[in-house]
PDB file of N, CA and C in Angstrom:
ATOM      1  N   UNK A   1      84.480-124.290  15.410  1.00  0.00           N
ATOM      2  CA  UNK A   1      83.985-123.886  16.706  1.00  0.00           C
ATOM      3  C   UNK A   1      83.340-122.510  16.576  1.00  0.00           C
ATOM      4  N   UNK A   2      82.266-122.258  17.627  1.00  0.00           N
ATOM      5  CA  UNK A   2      81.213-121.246  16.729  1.00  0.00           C
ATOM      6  C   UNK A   2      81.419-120.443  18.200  1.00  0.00           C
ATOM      7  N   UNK A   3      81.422-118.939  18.194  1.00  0.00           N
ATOM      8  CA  UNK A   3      81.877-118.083  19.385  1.00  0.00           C
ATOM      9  C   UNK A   3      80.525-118.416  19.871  1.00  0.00           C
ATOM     10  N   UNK A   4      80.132-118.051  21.363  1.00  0.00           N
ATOM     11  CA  UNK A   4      79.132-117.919  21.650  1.00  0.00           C
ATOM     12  C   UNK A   4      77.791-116.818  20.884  1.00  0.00           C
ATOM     13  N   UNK A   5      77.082-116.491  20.981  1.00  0.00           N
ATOM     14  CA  UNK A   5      76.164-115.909  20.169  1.00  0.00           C
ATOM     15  C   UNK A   5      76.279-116.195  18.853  1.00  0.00           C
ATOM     16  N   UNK A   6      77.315-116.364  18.185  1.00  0.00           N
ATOM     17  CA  UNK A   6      76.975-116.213  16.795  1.00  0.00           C
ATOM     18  C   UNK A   6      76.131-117.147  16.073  1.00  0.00           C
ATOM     19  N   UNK A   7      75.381-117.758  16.451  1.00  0.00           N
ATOM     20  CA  UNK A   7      74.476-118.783  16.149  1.00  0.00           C
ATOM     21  C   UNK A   7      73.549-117.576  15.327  1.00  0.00           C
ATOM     22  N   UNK A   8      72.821-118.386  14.162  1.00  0.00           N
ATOM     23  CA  UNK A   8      71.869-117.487  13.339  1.00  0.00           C
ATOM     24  C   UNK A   8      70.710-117.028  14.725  1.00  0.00           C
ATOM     25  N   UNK A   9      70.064-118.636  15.096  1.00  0.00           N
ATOM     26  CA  UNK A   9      69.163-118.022  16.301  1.00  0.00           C
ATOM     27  C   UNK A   9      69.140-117.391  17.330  1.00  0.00           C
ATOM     28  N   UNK A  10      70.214-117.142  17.958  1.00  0.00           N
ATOM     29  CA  UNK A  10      70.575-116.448  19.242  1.00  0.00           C
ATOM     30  C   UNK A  10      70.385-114.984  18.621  1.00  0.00           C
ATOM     31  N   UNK A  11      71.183-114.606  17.296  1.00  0.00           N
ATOM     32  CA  UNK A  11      70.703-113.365  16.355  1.00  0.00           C
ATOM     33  C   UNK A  11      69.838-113.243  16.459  1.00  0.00           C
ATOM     34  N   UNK A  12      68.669-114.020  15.924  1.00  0.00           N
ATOM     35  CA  UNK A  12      67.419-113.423  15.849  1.00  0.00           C
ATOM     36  C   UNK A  12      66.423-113.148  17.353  1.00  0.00           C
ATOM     37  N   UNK A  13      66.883-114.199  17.942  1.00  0.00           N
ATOM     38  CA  UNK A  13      66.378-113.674  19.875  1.00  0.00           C
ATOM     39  C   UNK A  13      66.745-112.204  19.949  1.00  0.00           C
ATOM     40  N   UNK A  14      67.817-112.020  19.627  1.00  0.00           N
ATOM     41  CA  UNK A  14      68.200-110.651  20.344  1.00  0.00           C
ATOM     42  C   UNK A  14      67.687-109.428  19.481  1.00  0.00           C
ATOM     43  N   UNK A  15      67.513-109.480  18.074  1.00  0.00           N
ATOM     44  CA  UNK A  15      66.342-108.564  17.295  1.00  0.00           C
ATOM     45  C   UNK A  15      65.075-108.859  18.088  1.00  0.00           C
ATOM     46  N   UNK A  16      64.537-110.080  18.085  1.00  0.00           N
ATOM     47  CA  UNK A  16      63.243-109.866  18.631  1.00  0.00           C
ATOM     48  C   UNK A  16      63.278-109.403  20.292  1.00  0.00           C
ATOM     49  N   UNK A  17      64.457-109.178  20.689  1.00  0.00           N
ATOM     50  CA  UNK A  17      64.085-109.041  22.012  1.00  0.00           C
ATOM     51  C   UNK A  17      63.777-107.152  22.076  1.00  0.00           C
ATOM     52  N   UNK A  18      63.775-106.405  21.768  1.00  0.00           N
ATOM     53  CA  UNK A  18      63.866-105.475  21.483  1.00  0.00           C
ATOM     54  C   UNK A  18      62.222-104.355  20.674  1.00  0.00           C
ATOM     55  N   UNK A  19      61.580-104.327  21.570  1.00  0.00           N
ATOM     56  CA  UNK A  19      60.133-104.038  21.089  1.00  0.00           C
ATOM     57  C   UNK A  19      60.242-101.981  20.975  1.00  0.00           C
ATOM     58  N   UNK A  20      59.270-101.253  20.038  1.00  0.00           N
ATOM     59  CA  UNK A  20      59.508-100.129  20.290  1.00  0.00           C
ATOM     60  C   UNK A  20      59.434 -99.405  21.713  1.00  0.00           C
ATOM     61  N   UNK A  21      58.721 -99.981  22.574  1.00  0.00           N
ATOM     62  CA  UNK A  21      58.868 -99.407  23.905  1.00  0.00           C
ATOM     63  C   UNK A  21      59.773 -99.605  24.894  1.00  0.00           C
ATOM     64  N   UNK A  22      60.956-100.486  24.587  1.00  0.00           N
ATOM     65  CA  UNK A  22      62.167-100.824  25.193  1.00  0.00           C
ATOM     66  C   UNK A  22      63.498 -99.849  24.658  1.00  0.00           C
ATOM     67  N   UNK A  23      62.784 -99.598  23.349  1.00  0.00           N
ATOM     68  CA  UNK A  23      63.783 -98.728  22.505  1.00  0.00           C
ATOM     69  C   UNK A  23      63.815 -97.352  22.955  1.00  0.00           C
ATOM     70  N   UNK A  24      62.911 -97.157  22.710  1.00  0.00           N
ATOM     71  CA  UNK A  24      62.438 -95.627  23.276  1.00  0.00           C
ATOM     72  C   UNK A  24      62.530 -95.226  24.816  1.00  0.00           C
ATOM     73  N   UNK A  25      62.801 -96.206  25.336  1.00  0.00           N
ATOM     74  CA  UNK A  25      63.441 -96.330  27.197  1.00  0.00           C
ATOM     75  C   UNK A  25      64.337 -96.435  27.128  1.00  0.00           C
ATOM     76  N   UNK A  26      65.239 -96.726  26.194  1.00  0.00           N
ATOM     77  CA  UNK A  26      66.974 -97.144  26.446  1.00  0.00           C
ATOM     78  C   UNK A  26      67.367 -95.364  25.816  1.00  0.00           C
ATOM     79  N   UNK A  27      66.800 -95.221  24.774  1.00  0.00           N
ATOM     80  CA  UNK A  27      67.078 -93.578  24.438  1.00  0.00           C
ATOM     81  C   UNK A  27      67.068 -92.798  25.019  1.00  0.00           C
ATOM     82  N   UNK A  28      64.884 -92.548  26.170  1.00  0.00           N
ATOM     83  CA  UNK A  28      65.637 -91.201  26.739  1.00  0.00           C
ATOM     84  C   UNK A  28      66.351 -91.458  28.023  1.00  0.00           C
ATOM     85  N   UNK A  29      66.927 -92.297  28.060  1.00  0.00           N
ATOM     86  CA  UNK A  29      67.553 -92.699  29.508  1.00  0.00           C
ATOM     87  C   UNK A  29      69.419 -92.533  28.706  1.00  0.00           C
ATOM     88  N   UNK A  30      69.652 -92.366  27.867  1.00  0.00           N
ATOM     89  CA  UNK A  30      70.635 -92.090  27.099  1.00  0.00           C
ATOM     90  C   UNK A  30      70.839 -90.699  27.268  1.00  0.00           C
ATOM     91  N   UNK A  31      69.369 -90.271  26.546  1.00  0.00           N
ATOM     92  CA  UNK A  31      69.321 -88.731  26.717  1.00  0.00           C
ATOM     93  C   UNK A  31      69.462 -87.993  27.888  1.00  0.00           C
ATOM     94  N   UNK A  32      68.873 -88.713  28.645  1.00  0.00           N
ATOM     95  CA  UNK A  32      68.821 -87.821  30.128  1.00  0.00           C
ATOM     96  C   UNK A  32      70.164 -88.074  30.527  1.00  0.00           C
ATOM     97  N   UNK A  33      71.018 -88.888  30.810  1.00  0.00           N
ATOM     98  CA  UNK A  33      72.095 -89.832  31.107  1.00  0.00           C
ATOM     99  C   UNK A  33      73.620 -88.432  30.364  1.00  0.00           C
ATOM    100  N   UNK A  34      73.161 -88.316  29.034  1.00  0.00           N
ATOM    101  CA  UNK A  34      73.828 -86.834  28.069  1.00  0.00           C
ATOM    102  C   UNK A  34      73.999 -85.749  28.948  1.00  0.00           C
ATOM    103  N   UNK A  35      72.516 -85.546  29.706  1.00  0.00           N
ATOM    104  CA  UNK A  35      72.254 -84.108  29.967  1.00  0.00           C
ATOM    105  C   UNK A  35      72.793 -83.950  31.279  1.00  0.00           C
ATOM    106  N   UNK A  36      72.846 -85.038  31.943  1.00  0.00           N
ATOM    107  CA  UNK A  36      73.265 -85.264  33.328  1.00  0.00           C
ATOM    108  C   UNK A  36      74.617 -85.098  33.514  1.00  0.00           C
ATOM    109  N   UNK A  37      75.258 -85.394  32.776  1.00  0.00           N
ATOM    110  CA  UNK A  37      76.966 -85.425  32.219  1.00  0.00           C
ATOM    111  C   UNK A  37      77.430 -83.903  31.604  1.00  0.00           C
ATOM    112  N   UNK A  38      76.743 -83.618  30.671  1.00  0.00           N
ATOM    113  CA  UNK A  38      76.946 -82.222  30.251  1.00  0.00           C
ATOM    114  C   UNK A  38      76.700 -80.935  30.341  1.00  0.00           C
ATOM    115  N   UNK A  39      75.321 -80.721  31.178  1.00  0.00           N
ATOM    116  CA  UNK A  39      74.745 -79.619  31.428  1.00  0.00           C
ATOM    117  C   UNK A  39      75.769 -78.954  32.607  1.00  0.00           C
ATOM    118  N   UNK A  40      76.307 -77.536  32.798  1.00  0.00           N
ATOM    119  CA  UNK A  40      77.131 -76.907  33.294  1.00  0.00           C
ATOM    120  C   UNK A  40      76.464 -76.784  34.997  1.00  0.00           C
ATOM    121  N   UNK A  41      75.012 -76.979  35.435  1.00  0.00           N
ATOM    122  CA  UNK A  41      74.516 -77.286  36.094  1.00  0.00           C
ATOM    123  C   UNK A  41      74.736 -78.381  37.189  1.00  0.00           C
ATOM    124  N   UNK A  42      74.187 -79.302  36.063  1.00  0.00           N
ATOM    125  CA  UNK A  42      74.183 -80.754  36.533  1.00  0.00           C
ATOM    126  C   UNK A  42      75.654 -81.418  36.912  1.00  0.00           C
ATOM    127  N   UNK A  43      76.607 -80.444  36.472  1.00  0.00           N
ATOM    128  CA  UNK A  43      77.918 -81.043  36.845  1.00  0.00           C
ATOM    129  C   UNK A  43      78.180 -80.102  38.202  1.00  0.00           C
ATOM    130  N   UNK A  44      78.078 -79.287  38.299  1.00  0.00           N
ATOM    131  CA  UNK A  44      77.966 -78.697  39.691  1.00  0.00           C
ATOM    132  C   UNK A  44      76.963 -79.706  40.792  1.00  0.00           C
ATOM    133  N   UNK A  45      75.617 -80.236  40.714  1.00  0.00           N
ATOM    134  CA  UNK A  45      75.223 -80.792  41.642  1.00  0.00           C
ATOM    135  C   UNK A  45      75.209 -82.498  41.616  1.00  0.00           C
ATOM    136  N   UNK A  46      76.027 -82.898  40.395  1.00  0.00           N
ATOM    137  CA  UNK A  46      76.832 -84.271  40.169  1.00  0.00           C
ATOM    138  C   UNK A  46      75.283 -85.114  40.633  1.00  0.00           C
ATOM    139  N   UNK A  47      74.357 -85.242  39.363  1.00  0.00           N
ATOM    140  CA  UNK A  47      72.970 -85.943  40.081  1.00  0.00           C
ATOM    141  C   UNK A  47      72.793 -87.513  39.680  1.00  0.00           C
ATOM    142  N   UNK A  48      72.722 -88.517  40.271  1.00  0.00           N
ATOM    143  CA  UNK A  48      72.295 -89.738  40.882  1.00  0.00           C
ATOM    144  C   UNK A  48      71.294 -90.527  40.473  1.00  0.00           C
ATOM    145  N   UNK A  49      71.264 -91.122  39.881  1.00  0.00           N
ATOM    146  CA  UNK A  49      69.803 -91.952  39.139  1.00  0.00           C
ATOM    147  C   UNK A  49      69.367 -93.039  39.840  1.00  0.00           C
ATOM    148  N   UNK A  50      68.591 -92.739  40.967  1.00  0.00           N
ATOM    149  CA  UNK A  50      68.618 -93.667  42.567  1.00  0.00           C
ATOM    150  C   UNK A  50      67.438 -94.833  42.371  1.00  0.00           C
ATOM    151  N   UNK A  51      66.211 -94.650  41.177  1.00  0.00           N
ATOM    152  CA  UNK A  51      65.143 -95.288  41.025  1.00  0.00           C
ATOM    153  C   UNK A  51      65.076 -95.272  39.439  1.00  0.00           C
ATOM    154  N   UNK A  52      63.275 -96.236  39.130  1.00  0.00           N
ATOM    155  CA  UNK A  52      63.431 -96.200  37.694  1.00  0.00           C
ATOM    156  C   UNK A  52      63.009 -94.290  37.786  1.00  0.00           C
ATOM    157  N   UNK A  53      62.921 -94.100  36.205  1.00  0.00           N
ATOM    158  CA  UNK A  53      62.683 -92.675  35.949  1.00  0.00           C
ATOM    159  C   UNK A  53      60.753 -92.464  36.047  1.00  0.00           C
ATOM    160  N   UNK A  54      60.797 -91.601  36.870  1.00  0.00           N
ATOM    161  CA  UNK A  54      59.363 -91.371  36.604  1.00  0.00           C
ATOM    162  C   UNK A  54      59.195 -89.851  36.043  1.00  0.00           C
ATOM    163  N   UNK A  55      58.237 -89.534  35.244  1.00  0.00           N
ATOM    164  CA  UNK A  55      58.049 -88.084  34.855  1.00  0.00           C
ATOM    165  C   UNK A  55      57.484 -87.433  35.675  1.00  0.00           C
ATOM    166  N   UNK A  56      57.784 -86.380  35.579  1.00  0.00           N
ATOM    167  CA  UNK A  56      57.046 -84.939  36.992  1.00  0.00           C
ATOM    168  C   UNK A  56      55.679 -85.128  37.029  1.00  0.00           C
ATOM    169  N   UNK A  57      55.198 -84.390  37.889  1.00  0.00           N
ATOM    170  CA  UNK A  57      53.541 -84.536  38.017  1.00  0.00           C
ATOM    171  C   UNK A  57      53.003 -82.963  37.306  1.00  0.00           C
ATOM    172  N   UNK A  58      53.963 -81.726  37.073  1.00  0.00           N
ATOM    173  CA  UNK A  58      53.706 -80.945  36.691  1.00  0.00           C
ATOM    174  C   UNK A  58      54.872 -79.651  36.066  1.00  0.00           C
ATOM    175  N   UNK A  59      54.809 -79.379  34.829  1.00  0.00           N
ATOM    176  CA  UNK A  59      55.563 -78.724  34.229  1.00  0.00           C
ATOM    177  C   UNK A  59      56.343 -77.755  35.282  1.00  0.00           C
ATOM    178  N   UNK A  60      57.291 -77.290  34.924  1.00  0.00           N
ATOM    179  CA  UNK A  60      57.658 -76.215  35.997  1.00  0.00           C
ATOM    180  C   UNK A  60      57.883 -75.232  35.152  1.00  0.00           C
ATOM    181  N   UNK A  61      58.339 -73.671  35.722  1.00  0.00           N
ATOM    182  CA  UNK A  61      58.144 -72.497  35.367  1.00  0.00           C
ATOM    183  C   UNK A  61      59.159 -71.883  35.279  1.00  0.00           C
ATOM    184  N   UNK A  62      59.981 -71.016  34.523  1.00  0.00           N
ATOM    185  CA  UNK A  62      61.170 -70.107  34.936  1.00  0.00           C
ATOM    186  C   UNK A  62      60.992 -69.576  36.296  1.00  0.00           C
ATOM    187  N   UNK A  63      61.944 -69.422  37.051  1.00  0.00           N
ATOM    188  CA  UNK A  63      62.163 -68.977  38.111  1.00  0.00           C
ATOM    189  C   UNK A  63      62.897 -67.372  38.130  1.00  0.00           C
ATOM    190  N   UNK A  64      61.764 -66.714  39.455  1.00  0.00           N
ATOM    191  CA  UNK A  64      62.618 -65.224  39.305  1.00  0.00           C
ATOM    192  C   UNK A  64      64.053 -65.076  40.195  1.00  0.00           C
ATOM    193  N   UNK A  65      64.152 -66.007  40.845  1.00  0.00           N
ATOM    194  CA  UNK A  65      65.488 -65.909  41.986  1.00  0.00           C
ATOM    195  C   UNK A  65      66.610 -66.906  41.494  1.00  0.00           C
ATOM    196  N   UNK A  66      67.356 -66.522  42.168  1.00  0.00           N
ATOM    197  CA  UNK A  66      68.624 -67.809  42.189  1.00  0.00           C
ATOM    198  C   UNK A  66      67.578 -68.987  42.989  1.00  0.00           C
ATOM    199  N   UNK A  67      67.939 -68.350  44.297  1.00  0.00           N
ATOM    200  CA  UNK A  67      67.329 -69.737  45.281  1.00  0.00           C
ATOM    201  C   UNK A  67      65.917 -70.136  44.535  1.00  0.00           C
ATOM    202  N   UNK A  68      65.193 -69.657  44.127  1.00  0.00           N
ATOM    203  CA  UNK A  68      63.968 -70.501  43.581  1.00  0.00           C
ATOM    204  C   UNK A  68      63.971 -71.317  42.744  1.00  0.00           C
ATOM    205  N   UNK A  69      64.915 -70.891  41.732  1.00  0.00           N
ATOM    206  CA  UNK A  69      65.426 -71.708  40.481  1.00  0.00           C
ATOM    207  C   UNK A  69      66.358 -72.365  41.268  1.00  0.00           C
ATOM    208  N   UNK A  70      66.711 -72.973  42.108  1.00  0.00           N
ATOM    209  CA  UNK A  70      67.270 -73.924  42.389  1.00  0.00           C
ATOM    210  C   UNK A  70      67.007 -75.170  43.223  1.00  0.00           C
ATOM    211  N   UNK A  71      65.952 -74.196  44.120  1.00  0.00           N
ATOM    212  CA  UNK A  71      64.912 -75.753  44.764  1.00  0.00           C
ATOM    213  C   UNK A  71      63.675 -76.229  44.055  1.00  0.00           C
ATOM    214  N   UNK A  72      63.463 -75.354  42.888  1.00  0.00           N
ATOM    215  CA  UNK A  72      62.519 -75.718  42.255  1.00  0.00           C
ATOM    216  C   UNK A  72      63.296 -77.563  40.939  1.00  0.00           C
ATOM    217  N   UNK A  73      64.762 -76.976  41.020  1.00  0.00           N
ATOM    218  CA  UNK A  73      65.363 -78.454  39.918  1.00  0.00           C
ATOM    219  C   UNK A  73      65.850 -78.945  40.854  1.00  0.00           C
ATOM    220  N   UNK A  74      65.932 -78.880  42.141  1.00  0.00           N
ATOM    221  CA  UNK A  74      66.091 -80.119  43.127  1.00  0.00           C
ATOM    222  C   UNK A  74      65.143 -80.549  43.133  1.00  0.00           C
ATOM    223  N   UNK A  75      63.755 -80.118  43.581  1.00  0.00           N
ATOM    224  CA  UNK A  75      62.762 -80.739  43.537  1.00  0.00           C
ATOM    225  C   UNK A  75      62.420 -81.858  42.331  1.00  0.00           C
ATOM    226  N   UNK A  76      62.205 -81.112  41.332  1.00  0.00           N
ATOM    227  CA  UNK A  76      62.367 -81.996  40.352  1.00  0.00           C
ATOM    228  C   UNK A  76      62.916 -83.040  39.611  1.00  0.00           C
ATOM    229  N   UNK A  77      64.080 -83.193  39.884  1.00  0.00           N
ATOM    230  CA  UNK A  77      64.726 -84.478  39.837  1.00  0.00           C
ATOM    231  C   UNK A  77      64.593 -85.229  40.737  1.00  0.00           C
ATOM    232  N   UNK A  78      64.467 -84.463  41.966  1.00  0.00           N
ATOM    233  CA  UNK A  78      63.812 -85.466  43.209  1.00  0.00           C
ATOM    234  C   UNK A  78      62.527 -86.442  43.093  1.00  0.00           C
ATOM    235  N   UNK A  79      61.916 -85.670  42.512  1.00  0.00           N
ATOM    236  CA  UNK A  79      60.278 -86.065  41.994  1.00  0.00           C
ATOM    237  C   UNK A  79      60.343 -87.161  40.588  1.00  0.00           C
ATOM    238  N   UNK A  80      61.677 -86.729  39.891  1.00  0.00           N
ATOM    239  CA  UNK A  80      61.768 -87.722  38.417  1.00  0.00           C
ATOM    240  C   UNK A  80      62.675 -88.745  39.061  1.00  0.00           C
ATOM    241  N   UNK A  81      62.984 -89.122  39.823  1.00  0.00           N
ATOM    242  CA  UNK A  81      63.888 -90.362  40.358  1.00  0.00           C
ATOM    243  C   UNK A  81      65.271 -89.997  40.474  1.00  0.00           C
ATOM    244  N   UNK A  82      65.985 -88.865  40.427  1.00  0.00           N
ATOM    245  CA  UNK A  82      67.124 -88.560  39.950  1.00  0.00           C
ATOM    246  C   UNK A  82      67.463 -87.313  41.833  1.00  0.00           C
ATOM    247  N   UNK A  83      69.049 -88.069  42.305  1.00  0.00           N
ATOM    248  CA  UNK A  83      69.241 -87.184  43.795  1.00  0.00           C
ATOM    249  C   UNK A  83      70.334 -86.274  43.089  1.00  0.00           C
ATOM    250  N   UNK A  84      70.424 -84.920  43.722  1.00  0.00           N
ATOM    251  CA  UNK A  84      71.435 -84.361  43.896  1.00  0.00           C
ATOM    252  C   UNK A  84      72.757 -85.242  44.813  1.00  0.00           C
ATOM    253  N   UNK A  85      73.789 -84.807  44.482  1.00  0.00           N
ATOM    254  CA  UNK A  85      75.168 -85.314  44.733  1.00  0.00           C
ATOM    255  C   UNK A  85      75.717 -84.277  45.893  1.00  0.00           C
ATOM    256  N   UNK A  86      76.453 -85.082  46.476  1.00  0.00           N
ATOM    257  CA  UNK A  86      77.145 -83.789  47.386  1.00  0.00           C
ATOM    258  C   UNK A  86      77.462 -82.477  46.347  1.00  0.00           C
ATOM    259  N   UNK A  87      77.747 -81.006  46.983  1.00  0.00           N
ATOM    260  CA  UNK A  87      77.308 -79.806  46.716  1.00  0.00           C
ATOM    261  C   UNK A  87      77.860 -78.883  46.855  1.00  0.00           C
ATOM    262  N   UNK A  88      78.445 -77.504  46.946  1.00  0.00           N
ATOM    263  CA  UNK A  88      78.574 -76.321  47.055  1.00  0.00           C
ATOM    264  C   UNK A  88      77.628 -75.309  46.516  1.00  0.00           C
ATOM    265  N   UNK A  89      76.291 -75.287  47.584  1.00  0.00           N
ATOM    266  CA  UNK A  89      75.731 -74.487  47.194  1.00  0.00           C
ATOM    267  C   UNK A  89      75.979 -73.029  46.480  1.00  0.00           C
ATOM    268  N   UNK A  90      76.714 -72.584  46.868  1.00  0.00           N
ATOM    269  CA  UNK A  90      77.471 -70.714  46.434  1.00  0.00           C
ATOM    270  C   UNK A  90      77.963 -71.365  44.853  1.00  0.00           C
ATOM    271  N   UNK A  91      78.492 -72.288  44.281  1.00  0.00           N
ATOM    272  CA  UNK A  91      78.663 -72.459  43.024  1.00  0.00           C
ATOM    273  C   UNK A  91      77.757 -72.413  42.030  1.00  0.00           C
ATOM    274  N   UNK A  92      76.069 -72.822  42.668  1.00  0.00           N
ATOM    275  CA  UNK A  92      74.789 -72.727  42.050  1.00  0.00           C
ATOM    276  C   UNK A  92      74.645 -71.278  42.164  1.00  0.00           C
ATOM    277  N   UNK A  93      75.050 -70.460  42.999  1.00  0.00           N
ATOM    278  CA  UNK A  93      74.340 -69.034  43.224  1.00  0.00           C
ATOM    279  C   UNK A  93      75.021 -68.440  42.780  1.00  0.00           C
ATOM    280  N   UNK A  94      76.326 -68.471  41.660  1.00  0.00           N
ATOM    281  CA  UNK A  94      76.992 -68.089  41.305  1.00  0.00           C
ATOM    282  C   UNK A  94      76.543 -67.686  40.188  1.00  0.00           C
ATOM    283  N   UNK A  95      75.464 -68.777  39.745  1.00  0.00           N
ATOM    284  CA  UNK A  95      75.699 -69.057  38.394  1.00  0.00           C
ATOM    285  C   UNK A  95      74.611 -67.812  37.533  1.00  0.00           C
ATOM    286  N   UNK A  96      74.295 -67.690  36.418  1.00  0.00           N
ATOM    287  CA  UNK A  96      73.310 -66.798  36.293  1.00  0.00           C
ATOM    288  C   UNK A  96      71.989 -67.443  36.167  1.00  0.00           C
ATOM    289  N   UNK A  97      70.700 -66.846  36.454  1.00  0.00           N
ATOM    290  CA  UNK A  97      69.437 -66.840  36.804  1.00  0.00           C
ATOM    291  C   UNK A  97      69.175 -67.436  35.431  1.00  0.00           C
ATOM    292  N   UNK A  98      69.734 -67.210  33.855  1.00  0.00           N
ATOM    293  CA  UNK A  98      69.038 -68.055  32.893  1.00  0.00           C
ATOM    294  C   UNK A  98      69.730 -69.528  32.708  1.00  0.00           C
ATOM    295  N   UNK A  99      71.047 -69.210  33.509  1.00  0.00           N
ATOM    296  CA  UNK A  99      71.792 -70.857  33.299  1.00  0.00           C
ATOM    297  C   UNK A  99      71.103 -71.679  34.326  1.00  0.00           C
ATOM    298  N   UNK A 100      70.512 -71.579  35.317  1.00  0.00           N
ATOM    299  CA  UNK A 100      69.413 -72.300  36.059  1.00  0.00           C
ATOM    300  C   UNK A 100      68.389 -72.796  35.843  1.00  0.00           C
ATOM    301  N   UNK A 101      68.040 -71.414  34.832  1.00  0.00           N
ATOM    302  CA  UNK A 101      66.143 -71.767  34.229  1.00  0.00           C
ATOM    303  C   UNK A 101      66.426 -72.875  33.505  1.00  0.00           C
ATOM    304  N   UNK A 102      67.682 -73.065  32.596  1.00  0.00           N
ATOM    305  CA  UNK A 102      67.792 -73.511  31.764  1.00  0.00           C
ATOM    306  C   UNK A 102      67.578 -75.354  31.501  1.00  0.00           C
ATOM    307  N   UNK A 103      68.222 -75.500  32.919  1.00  0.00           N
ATOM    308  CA  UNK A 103      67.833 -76.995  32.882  1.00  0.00           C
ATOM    309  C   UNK A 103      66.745 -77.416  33.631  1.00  0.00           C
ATOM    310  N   UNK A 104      66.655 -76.538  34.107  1.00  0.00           N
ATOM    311  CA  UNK A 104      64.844 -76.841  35.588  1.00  0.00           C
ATOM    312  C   UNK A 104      64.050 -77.276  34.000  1.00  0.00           C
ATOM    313  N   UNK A 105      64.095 -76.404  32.489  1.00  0.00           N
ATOM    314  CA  UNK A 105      62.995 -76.977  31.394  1.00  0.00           C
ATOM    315  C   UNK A 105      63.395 -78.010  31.117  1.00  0.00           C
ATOM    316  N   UNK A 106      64.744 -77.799  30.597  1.00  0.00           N
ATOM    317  CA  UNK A 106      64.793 -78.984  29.929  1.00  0.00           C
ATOM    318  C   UNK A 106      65.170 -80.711  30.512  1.00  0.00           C
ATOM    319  N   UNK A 107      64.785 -80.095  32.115  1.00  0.00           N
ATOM    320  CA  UNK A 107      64.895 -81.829  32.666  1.00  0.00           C
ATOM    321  C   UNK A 107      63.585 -81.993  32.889  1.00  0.00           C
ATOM    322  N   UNK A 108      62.601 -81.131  32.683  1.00  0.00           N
ATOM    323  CA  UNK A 108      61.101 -81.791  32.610  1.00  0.00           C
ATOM    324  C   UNK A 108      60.730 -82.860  30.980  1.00  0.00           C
ATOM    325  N   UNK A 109      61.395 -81.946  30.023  1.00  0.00           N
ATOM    326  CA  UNK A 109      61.038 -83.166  28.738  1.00  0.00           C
ATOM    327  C   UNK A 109      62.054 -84.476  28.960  1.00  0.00           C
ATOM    328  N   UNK A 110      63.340 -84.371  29.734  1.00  0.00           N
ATOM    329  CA  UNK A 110      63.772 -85.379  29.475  1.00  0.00           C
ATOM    330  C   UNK A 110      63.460 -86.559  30.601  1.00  0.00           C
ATOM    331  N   UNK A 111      62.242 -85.860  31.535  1.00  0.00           N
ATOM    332  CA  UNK A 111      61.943 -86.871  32.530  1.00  0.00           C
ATOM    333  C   UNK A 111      60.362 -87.193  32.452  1.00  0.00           C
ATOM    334  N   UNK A 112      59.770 -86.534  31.260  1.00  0.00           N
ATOM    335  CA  UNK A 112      58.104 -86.915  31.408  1.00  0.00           C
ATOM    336  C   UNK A 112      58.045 -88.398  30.048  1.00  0.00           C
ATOM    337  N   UNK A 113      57.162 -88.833  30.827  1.00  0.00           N
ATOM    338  CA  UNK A 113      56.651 -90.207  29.985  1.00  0.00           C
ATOM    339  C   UNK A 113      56.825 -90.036  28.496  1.00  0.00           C
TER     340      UNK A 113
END
């Protein structure tokens, strides 16, 4: 009696199912999925993956404020498919001005095409 899948052909369906542009979508959605979980940030505003992922329409910039650097990566995940979670704002304003910048960059590479 043969488990389900283990058939040689069902094997090979499931290699061929798998093209480089499916691969490379399951990764950075891995990646982003990492950053979403670990960034000291992102666990403060606990963020939501509500649609598929779309990339920003435009790089963003270090920010000179707390509050700027902070509606500027709401915005942006807003804009890449991704919601903020319920909140305590004063925990974001707590934080320092480069631990903010920090992911406003690096959620633009992990959300552009």
């Amino acid at each position: 009696m043969k488990a389900p899948g283990s058939d040689a052909d069902d094997q090979d369906d499931l290699k061929t199912a798998w093209t480089d542009e499916s691969l490379e979508i399951a990764y950075h959605k891995k990646e982003l999925h990492n950053f979403l979980v670990k960034n000291p940030v992102m666990q403060i505003i606990k963020p939501k993956i509500i649609s598929d992922l779309k990339g920003p329409v435009q790089k963003p910039t270090a920010r000179s404020s707390k509050l700027e650097a902070t509606k500027a990566l709401l915005h942006l995940i807003k804009e890449g498919g991704v919601i903020a979670g319920s909140f305590d704002a004063n925990d974001l304003f707590d934080t320092r001005l480069s631990t903010l910048n920090t992911p406003l960059m690096s959620i633009f590479d992990l959300l552009k095409p």
